[in-house]
Structures are given as C-alpha cells and as structure tokens.
PDB file of N, CA and C in Angstrom:
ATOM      1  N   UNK A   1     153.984 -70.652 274.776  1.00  0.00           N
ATOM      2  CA  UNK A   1     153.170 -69.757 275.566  1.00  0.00           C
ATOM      3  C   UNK A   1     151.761 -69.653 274.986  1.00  0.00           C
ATOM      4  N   UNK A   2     150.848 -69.264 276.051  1.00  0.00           N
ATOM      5  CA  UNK A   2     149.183 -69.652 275.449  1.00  0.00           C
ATOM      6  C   UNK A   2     149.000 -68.217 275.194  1.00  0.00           C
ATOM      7  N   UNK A   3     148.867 -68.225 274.037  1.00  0.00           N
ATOM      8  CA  UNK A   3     147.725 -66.693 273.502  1.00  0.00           C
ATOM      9  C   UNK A   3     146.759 -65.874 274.488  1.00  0.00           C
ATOM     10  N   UNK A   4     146.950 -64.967 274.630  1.00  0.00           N
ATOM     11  CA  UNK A   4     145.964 -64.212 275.274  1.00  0.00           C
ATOM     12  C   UNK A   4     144.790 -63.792 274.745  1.00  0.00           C
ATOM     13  N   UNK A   5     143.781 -64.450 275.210  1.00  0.00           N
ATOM     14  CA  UNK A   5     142.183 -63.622 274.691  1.00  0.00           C
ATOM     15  C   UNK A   5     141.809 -62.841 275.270  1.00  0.00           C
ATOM     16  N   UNK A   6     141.671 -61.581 274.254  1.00  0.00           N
ATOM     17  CA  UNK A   6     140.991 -60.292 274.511  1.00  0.00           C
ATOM     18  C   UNK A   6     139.438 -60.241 273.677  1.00  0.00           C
ATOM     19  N   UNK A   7     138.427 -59.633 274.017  1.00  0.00           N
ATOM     20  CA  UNK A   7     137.747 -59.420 273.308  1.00  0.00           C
ATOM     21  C   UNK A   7     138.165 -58.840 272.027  1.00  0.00           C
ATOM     22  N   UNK A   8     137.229 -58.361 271.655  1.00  0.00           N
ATOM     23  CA  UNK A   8     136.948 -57.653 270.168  1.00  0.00           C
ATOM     24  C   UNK A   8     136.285 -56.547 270.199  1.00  0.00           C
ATOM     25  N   UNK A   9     137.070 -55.415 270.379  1.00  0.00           N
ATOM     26  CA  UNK A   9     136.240 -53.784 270.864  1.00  0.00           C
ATOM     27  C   UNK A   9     136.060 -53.054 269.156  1.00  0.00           C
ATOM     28  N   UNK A  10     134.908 -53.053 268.854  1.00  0.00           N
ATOM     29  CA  UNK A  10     133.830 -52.441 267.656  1.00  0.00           C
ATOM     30  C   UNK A  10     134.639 -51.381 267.560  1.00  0.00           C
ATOM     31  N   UNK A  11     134.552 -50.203 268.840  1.00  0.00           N
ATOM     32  CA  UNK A  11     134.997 -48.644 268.244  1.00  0.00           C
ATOM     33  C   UNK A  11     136.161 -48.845 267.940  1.00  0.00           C
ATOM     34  N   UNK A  12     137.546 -49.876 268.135  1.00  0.00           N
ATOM     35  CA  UNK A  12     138.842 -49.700 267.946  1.00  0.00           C
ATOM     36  C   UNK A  12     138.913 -50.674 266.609  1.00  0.00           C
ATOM     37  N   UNK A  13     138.043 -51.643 266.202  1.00  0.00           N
ATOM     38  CA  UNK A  13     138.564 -52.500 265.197  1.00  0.00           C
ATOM     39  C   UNK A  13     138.498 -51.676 263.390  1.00  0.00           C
ATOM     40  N   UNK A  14     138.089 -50.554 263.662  1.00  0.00           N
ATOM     41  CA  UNK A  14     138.507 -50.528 262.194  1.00  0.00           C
ATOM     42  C   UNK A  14     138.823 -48.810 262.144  1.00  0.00           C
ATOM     43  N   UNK A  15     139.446 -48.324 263.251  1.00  0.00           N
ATOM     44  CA  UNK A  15     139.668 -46.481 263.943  1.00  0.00           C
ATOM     45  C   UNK A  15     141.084 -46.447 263.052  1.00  0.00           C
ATOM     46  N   UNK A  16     141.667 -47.777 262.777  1.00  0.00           N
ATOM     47  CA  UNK A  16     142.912 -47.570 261.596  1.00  0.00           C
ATOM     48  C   UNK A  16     142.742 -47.707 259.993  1.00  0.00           C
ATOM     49  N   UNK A  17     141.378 -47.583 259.919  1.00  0.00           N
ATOM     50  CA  UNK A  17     140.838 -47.079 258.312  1.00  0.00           C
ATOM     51  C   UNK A  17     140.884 -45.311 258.351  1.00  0.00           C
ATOM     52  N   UNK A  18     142.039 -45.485 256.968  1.00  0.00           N
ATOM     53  CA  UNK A  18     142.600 -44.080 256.832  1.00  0.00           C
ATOM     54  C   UNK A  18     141.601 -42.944 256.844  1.00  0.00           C
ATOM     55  N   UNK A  19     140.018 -43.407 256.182  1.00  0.00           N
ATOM     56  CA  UNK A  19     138.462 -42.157 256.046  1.00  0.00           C
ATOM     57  C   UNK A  19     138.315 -41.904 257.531  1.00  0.00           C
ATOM     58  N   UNK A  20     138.129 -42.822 258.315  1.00  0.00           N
ATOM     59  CA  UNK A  20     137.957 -42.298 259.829  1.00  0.00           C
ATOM     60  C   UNK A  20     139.238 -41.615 260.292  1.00  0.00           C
ATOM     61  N   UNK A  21     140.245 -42.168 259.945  1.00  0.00           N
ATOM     62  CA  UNK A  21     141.260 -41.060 260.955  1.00  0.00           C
ATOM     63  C   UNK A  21     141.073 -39.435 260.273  1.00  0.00           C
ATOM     64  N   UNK A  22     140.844 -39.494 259.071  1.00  0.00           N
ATOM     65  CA  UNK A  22     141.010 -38.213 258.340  1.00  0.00           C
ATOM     66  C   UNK A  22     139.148 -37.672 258.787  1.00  0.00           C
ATOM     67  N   UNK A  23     138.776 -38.372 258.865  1.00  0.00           N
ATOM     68  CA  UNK A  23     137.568 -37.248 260.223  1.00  0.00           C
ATOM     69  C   UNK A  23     137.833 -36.944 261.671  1.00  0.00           C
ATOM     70  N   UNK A  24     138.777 -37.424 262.154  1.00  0.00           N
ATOM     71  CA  UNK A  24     139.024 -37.267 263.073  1.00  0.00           C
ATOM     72  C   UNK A  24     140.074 -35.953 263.631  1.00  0.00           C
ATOM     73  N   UNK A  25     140.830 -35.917 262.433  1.00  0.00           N
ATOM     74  CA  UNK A  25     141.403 -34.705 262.322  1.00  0.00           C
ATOM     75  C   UNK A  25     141.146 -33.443 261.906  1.00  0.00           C
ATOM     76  N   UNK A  26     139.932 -33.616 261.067  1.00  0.00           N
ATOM     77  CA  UNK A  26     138.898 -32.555 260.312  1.00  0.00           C
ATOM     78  C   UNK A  26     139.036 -31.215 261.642  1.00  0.00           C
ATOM     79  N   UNK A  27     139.463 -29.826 261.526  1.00  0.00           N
ATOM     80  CA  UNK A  27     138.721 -28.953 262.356  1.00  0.00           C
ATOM     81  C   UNK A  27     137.536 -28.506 261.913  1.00  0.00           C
ATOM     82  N   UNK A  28     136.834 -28.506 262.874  1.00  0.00           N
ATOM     83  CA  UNK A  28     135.690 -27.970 262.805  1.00  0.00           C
ATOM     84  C   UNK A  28     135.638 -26.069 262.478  1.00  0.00           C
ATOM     85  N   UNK A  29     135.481 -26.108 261.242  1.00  0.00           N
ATOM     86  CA  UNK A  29     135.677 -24.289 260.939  1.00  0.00           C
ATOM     87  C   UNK A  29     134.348 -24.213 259.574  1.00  0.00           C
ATOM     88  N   UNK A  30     133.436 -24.177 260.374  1.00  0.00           N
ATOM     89  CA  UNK A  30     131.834 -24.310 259.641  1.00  0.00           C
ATOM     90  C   UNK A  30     131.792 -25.578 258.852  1.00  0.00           C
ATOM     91  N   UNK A  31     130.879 -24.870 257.748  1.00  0.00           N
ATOM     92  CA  UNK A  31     130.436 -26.329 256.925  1.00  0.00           C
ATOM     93  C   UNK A  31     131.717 -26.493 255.353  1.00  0.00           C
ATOM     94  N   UNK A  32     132.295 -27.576 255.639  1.00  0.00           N
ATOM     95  CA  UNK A  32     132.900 -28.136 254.095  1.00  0.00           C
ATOM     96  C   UNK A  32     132.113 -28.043 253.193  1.00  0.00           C
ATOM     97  N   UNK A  33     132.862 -28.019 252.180  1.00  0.00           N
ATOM     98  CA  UNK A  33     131.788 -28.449 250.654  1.00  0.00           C
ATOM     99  C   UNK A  33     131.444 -29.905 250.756  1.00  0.00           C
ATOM    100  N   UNK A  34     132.525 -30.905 251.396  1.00  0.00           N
ATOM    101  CA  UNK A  34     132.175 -32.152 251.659  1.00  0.00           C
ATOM    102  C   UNK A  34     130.657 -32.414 252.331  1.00  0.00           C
ATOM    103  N   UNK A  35     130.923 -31.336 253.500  1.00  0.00           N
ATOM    104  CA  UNK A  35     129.158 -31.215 254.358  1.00  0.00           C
ATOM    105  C   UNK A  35     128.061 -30.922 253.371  1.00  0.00           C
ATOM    106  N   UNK A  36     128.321 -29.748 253.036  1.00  0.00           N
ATOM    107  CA  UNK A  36     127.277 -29.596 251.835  1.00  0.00           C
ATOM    108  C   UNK A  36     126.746 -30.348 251.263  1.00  0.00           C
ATOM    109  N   UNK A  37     127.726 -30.737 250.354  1.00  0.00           N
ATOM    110  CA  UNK A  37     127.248 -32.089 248.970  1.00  0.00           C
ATOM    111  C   UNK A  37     126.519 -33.326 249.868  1.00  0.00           C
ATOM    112  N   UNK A  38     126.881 -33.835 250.910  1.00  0.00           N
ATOM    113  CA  UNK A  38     126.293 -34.964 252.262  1.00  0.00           C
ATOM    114  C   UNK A  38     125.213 -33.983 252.324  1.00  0.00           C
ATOM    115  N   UNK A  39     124.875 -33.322 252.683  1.00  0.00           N
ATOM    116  CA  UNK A  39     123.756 -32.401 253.389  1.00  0.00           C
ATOM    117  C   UNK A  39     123.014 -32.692 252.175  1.00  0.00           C
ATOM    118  N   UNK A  40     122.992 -32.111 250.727  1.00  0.00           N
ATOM    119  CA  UNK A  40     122.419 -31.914 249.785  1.00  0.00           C
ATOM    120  C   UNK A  40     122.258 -33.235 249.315  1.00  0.00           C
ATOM    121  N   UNK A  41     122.990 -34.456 249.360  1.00  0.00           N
ATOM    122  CA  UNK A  41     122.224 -35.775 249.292  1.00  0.00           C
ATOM    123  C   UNK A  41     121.061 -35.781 250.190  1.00  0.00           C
ATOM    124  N   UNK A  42     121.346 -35.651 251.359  1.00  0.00           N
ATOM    125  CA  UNK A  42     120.342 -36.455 252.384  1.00  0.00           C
ATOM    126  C   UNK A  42     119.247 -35.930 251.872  1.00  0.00           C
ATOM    127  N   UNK A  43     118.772 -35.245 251.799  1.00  0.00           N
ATOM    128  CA  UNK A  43     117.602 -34.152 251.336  1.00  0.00           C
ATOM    129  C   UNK A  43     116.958 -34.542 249.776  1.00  0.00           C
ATOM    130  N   UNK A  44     117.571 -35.663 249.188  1.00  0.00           N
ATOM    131  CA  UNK A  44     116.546 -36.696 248.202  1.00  0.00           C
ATOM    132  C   UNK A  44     115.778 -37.625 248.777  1.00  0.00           C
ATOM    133  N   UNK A  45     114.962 -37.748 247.315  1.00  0.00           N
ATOM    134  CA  UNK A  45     115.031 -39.314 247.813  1.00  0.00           C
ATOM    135  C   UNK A  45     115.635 -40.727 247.481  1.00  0.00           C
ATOM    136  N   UNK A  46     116.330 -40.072 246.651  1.00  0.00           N
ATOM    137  CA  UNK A  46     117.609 -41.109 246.961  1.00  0.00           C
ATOM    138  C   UNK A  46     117.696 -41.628 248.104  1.00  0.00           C
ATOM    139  N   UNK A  47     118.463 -40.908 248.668  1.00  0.00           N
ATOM    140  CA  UNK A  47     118.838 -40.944 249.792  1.00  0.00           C
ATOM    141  C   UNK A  47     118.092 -42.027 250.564  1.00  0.00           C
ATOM    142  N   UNK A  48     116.570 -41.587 250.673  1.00  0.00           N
ATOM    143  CA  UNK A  48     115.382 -42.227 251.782  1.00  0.00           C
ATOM    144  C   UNK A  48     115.559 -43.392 251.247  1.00  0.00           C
ATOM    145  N   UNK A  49     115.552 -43.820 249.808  1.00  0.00           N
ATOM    146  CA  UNK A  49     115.424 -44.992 249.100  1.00  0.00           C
ATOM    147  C   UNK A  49     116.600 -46.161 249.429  1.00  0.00           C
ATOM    148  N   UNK A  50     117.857 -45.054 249.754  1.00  0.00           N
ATOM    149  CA  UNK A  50     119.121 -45.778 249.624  1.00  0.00           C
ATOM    150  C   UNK A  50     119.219 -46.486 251.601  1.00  0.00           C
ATOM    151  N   UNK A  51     118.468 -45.541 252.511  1.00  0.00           N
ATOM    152  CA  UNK A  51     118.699 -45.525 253.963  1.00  0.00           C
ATOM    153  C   UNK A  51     117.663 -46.877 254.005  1.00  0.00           C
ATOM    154  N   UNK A  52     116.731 -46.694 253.201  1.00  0.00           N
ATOM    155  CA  UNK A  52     115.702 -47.681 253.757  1.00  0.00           C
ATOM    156  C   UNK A  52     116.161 -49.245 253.173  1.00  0.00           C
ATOM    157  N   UNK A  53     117.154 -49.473 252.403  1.00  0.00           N
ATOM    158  CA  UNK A  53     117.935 -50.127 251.971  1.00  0.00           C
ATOM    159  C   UNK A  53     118.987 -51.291 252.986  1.00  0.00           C
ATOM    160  N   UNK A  54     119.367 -49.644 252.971  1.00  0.00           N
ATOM    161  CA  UNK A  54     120.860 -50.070 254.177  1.00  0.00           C
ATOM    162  C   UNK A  54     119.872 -50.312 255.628  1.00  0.00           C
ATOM    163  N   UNK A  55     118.702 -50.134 256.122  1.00  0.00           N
ATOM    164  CA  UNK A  55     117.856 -50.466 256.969  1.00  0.00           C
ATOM    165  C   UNK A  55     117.487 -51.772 257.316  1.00  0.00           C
ATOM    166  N   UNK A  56     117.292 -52.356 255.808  1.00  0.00           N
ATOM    167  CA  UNK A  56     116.828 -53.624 255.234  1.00  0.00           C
ATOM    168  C   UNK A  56     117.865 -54.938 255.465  1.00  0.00           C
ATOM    169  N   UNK A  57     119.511 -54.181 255.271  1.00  0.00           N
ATOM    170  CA  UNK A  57     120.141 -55.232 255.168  1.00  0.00           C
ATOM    171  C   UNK A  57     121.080 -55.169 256.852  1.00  0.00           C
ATOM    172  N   UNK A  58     121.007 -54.425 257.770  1.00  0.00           N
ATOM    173  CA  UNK A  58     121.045 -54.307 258.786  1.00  0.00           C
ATOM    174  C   UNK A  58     119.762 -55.359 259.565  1.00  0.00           C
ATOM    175  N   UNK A  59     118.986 -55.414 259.077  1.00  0.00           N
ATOM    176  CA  UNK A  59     117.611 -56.082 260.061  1.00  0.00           C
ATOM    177  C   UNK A  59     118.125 -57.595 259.278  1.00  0.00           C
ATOM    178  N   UNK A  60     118.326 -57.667 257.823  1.00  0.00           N
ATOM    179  CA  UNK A  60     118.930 -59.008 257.735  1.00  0.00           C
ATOM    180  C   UNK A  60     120.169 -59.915 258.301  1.00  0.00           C
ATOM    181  N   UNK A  61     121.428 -58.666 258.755  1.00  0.00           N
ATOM    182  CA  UNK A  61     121.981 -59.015 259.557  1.00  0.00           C
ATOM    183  C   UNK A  61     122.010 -59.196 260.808  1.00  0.00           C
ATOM    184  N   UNK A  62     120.745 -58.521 261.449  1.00  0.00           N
ATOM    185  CA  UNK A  62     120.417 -59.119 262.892  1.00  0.00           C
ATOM    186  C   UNK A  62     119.816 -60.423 262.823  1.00  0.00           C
ATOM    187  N   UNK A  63     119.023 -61.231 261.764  1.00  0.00           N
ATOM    188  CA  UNK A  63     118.321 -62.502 261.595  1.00  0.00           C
ATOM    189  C   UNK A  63     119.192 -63.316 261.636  1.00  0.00           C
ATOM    190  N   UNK A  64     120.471 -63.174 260.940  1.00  0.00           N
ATOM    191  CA  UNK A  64     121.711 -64.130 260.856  1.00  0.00           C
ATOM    192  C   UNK A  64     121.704 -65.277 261.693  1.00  0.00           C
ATOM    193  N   UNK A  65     121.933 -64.744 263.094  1.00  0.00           N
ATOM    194  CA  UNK A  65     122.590 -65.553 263.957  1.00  0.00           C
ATOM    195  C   UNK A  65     121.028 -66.387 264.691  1.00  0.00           C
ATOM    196  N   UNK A  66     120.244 -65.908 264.044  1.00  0.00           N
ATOM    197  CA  UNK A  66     118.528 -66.354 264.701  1.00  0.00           C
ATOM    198  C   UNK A  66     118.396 -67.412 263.885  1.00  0.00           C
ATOM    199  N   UNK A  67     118.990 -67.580 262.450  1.00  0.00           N
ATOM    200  CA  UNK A  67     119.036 -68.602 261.269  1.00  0.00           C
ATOM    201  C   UNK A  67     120.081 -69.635 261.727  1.00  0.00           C
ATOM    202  N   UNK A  68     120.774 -68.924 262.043  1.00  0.00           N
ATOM    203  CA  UNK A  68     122.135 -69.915 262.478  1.00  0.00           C
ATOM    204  C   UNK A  68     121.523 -70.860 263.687  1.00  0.00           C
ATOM    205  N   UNK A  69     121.173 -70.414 264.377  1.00  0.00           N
ATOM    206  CA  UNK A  69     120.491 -71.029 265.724  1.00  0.00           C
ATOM    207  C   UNK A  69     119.392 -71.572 265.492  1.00  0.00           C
ATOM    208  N   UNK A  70     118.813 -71.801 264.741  1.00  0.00           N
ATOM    209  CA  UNK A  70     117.325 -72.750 264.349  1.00  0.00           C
ATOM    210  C   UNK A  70     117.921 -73.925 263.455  1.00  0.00           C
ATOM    211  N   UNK A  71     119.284 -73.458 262.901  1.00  0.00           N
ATOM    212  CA  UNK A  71     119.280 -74.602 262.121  1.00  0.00           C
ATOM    213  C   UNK A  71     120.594 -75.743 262.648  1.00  0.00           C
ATOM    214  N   UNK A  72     121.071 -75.351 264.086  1.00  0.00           N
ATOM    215  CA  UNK A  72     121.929 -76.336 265.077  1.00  0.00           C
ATOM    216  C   UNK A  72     122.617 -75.355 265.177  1.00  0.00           C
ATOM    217  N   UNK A  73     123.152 -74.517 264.413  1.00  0.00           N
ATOM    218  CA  UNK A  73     125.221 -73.984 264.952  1.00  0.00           C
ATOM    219  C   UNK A  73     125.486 -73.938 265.691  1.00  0.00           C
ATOM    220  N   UNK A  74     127.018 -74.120 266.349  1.00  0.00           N
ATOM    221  CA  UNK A  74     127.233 -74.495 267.942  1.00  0.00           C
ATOM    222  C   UNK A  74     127.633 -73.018 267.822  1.00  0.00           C
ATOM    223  N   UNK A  75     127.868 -72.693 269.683  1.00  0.00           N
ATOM    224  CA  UNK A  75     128.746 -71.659 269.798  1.00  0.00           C
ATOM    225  C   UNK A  75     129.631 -70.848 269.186  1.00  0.00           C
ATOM    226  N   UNK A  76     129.972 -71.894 268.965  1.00  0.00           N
ATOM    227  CA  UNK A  76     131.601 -70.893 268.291  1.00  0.00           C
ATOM    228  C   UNK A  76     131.330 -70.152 266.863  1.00  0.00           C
ATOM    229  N   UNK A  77     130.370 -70.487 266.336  1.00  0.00           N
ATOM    230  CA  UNK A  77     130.197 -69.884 265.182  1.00  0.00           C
ATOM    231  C   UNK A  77     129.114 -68.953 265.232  1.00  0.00           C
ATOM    232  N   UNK A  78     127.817 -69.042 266.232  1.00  0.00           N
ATOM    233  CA  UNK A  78     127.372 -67.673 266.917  1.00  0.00           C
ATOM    234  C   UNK A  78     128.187 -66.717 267.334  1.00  0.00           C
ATOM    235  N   UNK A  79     129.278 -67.138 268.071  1.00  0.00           N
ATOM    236  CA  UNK A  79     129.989 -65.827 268.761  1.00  0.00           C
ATOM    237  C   UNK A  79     130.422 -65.547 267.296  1.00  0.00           C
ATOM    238  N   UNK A  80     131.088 -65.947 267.024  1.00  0.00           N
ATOM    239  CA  UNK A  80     131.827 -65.617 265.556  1.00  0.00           C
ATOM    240  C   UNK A  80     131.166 -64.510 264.933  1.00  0.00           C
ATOM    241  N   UNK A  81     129.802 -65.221 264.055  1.00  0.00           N
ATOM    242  CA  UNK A  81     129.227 -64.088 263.563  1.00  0.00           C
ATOM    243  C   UNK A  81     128.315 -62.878 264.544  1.00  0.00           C
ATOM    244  N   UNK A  82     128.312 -63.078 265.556  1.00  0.00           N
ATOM    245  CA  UNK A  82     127.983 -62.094 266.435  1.00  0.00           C
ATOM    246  C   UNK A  82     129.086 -61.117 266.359  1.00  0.00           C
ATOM    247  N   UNK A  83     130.320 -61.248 266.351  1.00  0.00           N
ATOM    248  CA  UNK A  83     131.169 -60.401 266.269  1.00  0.00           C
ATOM    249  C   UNK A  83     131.650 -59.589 264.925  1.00  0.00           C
ATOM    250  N   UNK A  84     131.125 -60.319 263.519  1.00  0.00           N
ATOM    251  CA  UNK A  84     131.607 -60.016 262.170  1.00  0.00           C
ATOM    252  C   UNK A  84     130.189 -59.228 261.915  1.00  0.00           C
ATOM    253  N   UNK A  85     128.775 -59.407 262.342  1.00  0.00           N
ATOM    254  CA  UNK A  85     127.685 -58.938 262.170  1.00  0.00           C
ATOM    255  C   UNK A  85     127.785 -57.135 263.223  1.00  0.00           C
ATOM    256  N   UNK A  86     128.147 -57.063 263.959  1.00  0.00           N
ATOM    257  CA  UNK A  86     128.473 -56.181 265.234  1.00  0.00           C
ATOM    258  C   UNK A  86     129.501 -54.802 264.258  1.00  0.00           C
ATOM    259  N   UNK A  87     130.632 -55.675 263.818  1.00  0.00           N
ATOM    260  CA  UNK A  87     131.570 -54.834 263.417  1.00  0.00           C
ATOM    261  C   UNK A  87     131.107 -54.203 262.127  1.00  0.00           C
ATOM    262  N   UNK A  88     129.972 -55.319 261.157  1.00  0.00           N
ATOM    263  CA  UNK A  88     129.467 -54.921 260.046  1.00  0.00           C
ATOM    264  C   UNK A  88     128.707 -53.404 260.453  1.00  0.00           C
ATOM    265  N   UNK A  89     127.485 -53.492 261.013  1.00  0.00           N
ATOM    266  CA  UNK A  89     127.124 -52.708 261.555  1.00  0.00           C
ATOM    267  C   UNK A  89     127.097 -51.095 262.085  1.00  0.00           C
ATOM    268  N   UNK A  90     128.873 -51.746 262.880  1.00  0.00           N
ATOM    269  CA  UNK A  90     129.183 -50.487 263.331  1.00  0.00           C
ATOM    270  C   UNK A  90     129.623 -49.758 261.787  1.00  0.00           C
ATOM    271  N   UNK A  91     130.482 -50.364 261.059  1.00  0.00           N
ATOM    272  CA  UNK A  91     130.941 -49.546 259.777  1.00  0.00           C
ATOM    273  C   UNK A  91     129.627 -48.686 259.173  1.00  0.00           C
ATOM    274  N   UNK A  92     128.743 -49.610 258.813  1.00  0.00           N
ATOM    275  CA  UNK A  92     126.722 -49.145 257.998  1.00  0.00           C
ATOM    276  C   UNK A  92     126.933 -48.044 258.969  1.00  0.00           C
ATOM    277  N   UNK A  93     126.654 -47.683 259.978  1.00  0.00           N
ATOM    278  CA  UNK A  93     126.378 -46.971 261.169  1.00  0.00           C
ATOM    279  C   UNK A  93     127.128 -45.490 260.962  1.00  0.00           C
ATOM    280  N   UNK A  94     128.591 -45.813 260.654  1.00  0.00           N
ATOM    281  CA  UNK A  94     129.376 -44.719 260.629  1.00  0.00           C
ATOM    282  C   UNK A  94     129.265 -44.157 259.447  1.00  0.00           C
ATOM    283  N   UNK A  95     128.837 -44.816 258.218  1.00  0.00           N
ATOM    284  CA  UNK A  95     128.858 -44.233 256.819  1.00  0.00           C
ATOM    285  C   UNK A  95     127.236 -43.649 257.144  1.00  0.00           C
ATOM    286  N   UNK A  96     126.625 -44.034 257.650  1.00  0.00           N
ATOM    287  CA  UNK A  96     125.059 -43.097 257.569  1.00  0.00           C
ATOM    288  C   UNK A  96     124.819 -41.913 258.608  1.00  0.00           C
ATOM    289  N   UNK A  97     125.520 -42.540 259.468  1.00  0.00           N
ATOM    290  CA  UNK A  97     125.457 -40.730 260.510  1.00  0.00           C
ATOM    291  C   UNK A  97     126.381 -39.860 259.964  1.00  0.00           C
ATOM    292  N   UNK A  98     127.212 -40.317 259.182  1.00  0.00           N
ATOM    293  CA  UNK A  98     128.125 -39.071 258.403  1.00  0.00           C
ATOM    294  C   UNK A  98     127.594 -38.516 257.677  1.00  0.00           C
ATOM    295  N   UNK A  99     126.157 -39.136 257.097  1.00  0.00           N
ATOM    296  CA  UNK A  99     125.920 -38.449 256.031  1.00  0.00           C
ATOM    297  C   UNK A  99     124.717 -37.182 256.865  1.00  0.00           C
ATOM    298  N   UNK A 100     123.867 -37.955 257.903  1.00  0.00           N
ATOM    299  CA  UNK A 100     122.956 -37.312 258.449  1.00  0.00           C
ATOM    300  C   UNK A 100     123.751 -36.266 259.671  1.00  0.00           C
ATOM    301  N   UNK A 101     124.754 -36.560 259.843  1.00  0.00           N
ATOM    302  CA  UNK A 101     125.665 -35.184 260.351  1.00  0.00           C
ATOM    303  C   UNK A 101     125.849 -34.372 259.531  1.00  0.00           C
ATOM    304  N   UNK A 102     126.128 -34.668 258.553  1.00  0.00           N
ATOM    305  CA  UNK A 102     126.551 -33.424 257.723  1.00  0.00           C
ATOM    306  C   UNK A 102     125.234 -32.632 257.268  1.00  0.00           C
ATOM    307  N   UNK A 103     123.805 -33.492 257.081  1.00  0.00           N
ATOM    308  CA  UNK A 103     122.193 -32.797 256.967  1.00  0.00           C
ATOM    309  C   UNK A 103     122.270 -31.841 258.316  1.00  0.00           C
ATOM    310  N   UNK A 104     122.516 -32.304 259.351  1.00  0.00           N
ATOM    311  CA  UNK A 104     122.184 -31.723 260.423  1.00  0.00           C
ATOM    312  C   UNK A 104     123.085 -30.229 260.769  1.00  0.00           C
ATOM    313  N   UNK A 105     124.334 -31.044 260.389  1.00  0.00           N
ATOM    314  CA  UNK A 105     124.897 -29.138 260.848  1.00  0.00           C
ATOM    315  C   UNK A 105     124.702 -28.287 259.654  1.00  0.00           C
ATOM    316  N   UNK A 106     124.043 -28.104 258.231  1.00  0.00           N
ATOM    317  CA  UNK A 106     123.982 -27.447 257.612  1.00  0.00           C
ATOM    318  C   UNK A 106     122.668 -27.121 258.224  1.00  0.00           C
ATOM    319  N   UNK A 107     121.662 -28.036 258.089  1.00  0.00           N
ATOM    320  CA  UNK A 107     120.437 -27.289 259.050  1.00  0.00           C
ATOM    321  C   UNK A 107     120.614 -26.417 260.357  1.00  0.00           C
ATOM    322  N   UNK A 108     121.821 -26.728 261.245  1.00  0.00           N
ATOM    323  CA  UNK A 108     121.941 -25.748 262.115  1.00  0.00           C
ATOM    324  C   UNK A 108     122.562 -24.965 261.390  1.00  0.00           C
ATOM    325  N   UNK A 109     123.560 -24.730 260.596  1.00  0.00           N
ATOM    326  CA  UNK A 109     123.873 -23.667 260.559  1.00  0.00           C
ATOM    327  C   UNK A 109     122.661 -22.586 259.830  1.00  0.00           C
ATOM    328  N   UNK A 110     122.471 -22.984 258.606  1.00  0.00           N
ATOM    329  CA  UNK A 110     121.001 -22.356 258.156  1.00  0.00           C
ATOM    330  C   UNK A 110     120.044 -21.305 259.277  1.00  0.00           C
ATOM    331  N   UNK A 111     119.830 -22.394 260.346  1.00  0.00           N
ATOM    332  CA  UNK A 111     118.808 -21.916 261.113  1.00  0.00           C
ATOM    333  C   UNK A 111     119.583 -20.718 262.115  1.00  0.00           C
ATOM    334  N   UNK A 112     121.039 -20.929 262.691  1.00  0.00           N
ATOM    335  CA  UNK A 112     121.954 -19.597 263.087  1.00  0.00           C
ATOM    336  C   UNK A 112     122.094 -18.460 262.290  1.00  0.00           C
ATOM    337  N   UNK A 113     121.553 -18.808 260.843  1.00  0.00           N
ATOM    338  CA  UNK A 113     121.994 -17.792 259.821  1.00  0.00           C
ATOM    339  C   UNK A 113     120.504 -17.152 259.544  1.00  0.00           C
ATOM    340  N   UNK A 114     119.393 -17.772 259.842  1.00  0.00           N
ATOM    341  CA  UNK A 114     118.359 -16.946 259.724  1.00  0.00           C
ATOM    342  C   UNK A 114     117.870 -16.196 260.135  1.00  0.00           C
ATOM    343  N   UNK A 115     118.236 -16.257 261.894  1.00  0.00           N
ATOM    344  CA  UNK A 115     118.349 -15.626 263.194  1.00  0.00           C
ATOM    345  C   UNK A 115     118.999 -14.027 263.194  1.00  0.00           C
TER     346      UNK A 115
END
C-alpha cells in the first residue's frame, strides 16, 4: 500500500513537547514568579542583546534556501529545508513571545494596579 502524504502542520509538529503542553495547562490566576523572573529578564539588556541575536540567526535562516537555490539544489531539498527552517522558526518564535508575554502582562498588570 502507497503511503499517504500529508503536509507538515508547524502548530502541531512539536504541541507534544512536554514545556508547551505544561503552558497550555497553566491557569491563568495573575502573574507567576515564572512571569516575573521572564518579565524581569526582558527589561535588560541582555535580553535586547540576546533578541537581536536570535533576530540574526532567524534572517540567516531565511537566506538558507536563497543559498541553496543559487548554488543548483533541486526541489526536493528546498521543500525539505523550507519545512526544517519553518518549524525552526516556529520553536525561536515560541521561546521569545514567552518571554515578551510574560514583559507584557506584568506591565498590564502594573498599569491595573496603578489605576
């Protein structure tokens, strides 16, 4: 029997890494100390130093497949890394809005609490 091809869906390929399910279950009952300490990073410059970083190697992984393609690669290995570059991505993506979520609802809460 011939294999079935399905794509490759980003939000489901890695929703069975145990850190995401355990945010997913998180209730929302104000700010964690987890939020905090995230909140209280973002607010270095670390932080700016470390984002502009992870910025850097995100824009190198969009060149990838622009390198790959100037220098012959057929198809199959564009789609390929189109799909391993995509999923890279989405992970960078989820580890940095976690951190700038957690800046953000301490700033809201702050700003509900000044009110």
């Amino acid at each position: 029997m011939a294999k079935k091809k399905q794509a490759i869906k980003p939000g489901k390929s890695f929703s069975g890494i145990p850190a995401f399910i355990k945010e997913k279950e998180v209730e929302v009952k104000g700010i964690s100390d987890e939020e905090k300490k995230l909140a209280s990073m973002a607010q270095t410059s670390g932080w700016y130093i470390l984002k502009g970083f992870i910025n850097e190697v995100i824009e190198n992984l969009n060149d990838l497949n622009e390198t790959a393609i100037s220098q012959g690669a057929g198809l199959k290995e564009i789609g390929q890394n189109t799909v391993v570059i995509n999923l890279a991505k989405g992970v960078i993506k989820k580890i940095v809005d976690k951190v700038e979520d957690a800046k953000e609802a301490c700033e809201t809460v702050g700003e509900k609490a000044g009110k």
